[in-house]
C-alpha atoms as a PDB file:
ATOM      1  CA  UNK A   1       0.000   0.000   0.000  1.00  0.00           C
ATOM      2  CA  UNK A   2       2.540   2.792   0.686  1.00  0.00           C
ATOM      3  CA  UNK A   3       5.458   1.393  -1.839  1.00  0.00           C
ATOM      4  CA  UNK A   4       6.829   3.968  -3.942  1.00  0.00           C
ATOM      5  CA  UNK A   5       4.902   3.624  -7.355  1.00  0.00           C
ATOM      6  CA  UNK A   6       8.228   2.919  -9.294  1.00  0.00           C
ATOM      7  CA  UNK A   7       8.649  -0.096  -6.887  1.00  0.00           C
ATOM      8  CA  UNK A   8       5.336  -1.612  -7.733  1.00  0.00           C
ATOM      9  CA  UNK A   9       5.781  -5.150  -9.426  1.00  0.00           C
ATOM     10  CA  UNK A  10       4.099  -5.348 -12.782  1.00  0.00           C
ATOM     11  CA  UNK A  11       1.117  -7.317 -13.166  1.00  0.00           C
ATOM     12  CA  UNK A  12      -1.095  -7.885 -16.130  1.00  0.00           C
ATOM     13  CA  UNK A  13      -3.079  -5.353 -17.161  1.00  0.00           C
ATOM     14  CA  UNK A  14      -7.041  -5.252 -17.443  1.00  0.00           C
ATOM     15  CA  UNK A  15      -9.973  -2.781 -16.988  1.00  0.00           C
ATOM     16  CA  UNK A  16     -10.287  -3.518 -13.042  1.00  0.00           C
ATOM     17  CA  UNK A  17      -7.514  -4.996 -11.704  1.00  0.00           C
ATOM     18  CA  UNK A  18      -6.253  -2.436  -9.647  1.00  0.00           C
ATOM     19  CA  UNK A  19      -9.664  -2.481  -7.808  1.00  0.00           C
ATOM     20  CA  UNK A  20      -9.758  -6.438  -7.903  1.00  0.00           C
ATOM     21  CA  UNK A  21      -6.366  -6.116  -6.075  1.00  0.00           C
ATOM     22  CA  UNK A  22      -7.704  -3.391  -3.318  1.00  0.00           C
ATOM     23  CA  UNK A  23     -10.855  -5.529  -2.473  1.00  0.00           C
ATOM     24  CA  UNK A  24      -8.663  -9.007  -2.207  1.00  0.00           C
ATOM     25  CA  UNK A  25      -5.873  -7.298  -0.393  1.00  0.00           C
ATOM     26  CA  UNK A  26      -8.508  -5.709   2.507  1.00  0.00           C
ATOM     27  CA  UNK A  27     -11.067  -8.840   1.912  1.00  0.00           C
ATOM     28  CA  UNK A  28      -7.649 -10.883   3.094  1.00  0.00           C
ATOM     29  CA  UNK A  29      -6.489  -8.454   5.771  1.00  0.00           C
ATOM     30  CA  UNK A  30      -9.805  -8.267   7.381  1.00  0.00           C
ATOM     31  CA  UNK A  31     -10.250 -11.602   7.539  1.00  0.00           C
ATOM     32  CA  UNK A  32      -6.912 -12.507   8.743  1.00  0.00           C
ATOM     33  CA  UNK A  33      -7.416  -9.649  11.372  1.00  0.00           C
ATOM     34  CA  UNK A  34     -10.399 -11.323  12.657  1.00  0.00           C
ATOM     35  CA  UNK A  35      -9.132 -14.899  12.871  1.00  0.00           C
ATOM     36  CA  UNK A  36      -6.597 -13.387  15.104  1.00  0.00           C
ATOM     37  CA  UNK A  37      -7.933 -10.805  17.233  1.00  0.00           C
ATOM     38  CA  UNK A  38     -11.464 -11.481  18.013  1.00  0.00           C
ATOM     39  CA  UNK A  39     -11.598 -15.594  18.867  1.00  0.00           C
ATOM     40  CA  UNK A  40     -11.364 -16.527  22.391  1.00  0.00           C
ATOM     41  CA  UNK A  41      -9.838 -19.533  24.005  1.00  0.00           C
ATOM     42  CA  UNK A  42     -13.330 -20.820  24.735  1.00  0.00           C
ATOM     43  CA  UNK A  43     -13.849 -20.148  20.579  1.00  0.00           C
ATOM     44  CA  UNK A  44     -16.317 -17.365  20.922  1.00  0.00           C
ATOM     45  CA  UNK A  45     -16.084 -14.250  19.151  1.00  0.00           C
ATOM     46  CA  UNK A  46     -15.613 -11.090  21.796  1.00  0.00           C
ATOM     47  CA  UNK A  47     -18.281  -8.507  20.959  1.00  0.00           C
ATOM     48  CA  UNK A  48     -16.317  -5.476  21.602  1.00  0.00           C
ATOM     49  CA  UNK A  49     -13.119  -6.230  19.741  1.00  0.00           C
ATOM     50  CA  UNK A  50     -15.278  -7.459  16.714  1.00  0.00           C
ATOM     51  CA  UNK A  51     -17.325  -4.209  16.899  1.00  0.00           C
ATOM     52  CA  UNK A  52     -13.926  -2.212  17.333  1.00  0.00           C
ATOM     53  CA  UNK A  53     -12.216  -4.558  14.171  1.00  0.00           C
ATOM     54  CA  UNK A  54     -15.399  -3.868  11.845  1.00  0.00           C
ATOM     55  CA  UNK A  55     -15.055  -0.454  12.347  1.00  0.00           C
ATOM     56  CA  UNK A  56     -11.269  -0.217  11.710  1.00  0.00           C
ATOM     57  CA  UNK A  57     -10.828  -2.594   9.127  1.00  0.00           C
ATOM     58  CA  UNK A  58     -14.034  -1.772   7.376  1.00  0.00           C
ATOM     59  CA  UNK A  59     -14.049   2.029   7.527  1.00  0.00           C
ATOM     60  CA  UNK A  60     -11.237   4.338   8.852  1.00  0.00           C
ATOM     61  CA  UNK A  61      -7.987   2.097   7.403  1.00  0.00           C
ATOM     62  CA  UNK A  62      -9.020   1.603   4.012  1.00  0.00           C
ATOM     63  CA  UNK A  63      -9.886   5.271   3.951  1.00  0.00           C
ATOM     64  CA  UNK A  64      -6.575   6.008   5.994  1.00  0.00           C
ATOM     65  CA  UNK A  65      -4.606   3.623   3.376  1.00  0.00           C
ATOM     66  CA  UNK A  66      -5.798   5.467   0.369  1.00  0.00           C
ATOM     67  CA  UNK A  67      -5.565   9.185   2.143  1.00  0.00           C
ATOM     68  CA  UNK A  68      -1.443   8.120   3.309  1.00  0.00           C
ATOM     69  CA  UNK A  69      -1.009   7.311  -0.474  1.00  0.00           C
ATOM     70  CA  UNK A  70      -0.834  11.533  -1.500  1.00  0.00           C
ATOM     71  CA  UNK A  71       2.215  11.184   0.366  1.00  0.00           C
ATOM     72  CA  UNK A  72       3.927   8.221  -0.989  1.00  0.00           C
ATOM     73  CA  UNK A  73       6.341   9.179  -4.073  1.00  0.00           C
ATOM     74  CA  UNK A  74       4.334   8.015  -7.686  1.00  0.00           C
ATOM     75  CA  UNK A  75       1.222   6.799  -5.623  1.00  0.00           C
ATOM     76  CA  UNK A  76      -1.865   8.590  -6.433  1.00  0.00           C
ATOM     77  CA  UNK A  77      -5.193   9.050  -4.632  1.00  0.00           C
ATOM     78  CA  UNK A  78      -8.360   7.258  -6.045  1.00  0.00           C
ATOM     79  CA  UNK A  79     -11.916   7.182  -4.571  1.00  0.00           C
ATOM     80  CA  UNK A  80     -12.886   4.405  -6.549  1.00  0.00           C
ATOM     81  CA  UNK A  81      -9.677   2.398  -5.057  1.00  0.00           C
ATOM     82  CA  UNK A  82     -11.300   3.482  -1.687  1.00  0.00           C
ATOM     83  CA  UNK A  83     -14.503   2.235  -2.639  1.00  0.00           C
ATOM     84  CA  UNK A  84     -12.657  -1.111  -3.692  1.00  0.00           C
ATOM     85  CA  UNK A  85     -10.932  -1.282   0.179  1.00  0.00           C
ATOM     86  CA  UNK A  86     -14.000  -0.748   1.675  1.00  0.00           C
ATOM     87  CA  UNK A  87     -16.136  -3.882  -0.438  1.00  0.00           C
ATOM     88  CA  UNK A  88     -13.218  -5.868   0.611  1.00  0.00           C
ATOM     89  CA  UNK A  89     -12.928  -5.147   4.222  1.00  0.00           C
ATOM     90  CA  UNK A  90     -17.030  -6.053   4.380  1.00  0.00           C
ATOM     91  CA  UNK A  91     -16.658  -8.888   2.406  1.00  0.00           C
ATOM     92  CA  UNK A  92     -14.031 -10.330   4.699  1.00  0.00           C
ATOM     93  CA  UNK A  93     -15.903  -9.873   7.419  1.00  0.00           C
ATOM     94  CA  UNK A  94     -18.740 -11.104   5.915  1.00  0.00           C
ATOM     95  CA  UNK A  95     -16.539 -14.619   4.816  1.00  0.00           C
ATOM     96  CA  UNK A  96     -15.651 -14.433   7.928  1.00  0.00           C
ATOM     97  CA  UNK A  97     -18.779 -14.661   9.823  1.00  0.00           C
ATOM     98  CA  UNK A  98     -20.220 -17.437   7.419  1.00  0.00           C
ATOM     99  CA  UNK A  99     -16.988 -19.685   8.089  1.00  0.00           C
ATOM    100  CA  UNK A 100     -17.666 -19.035  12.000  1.00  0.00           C
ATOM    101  CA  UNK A 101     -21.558 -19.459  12.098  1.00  0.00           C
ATOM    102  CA  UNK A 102     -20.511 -23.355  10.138  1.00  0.00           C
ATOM    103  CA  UNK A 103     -18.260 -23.644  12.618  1.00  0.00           C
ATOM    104  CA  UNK A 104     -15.630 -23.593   9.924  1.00  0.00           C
ATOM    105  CA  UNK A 105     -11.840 -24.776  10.897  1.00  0.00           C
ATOM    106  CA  UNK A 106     -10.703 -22.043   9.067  1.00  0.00           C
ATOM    107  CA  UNK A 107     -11.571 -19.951  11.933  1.00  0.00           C
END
């Protein structure tokens, strides 16, 4: 998110995927954030912190992310790239949430 844009590895080109790569890259860290911070030892999810990670990781740090970009050298500011960070942060969660109401091992 905040490497120089001459740094950047090169990756195929196509109409949207810049924004597929914002959505997978918060739908990831969301998720991963979850499976981390909110699951107890007695494998219940803790209210508070889950309130407190859907409001970071869905809202203020994908805006953040894209906002700390106007000061990274050949990185640009988007709002559609911000609208891509915040689909994936909710559809983390929301993967999220479905693997823990199966009672998924994945989390």
């Amino acid at each position: 998110m905040f490497t120089p844009g001459r740094s950047l590895p090169k990756f195929p080109e196509f109409s949207f995927g810049d924004k597929l790569g914002h959505l997978l890259m918060f739908a990831v860290l969301s998720f991963l954030w979850l499976r981390v911070s909110t699951i107890n030892e007695k494998r219940g999810i803790n209210s508070r912190s889950f309130t407190t990670n859907l409001l970071v990781f869905s809202f203020i740090f994908p805006i953040l992310a894209e906002y700390l970009q106007l000061f990274v050298p050949n990185r640009t500011f988007d709002y559609l790239d911000i609208v891509a960070n915040l689909v994936g942060g909710a559809f983390g969660f929301i993967i999220f949430f479905i693997l823990y109401k199966a009672n998924s091992k994945l989390v």
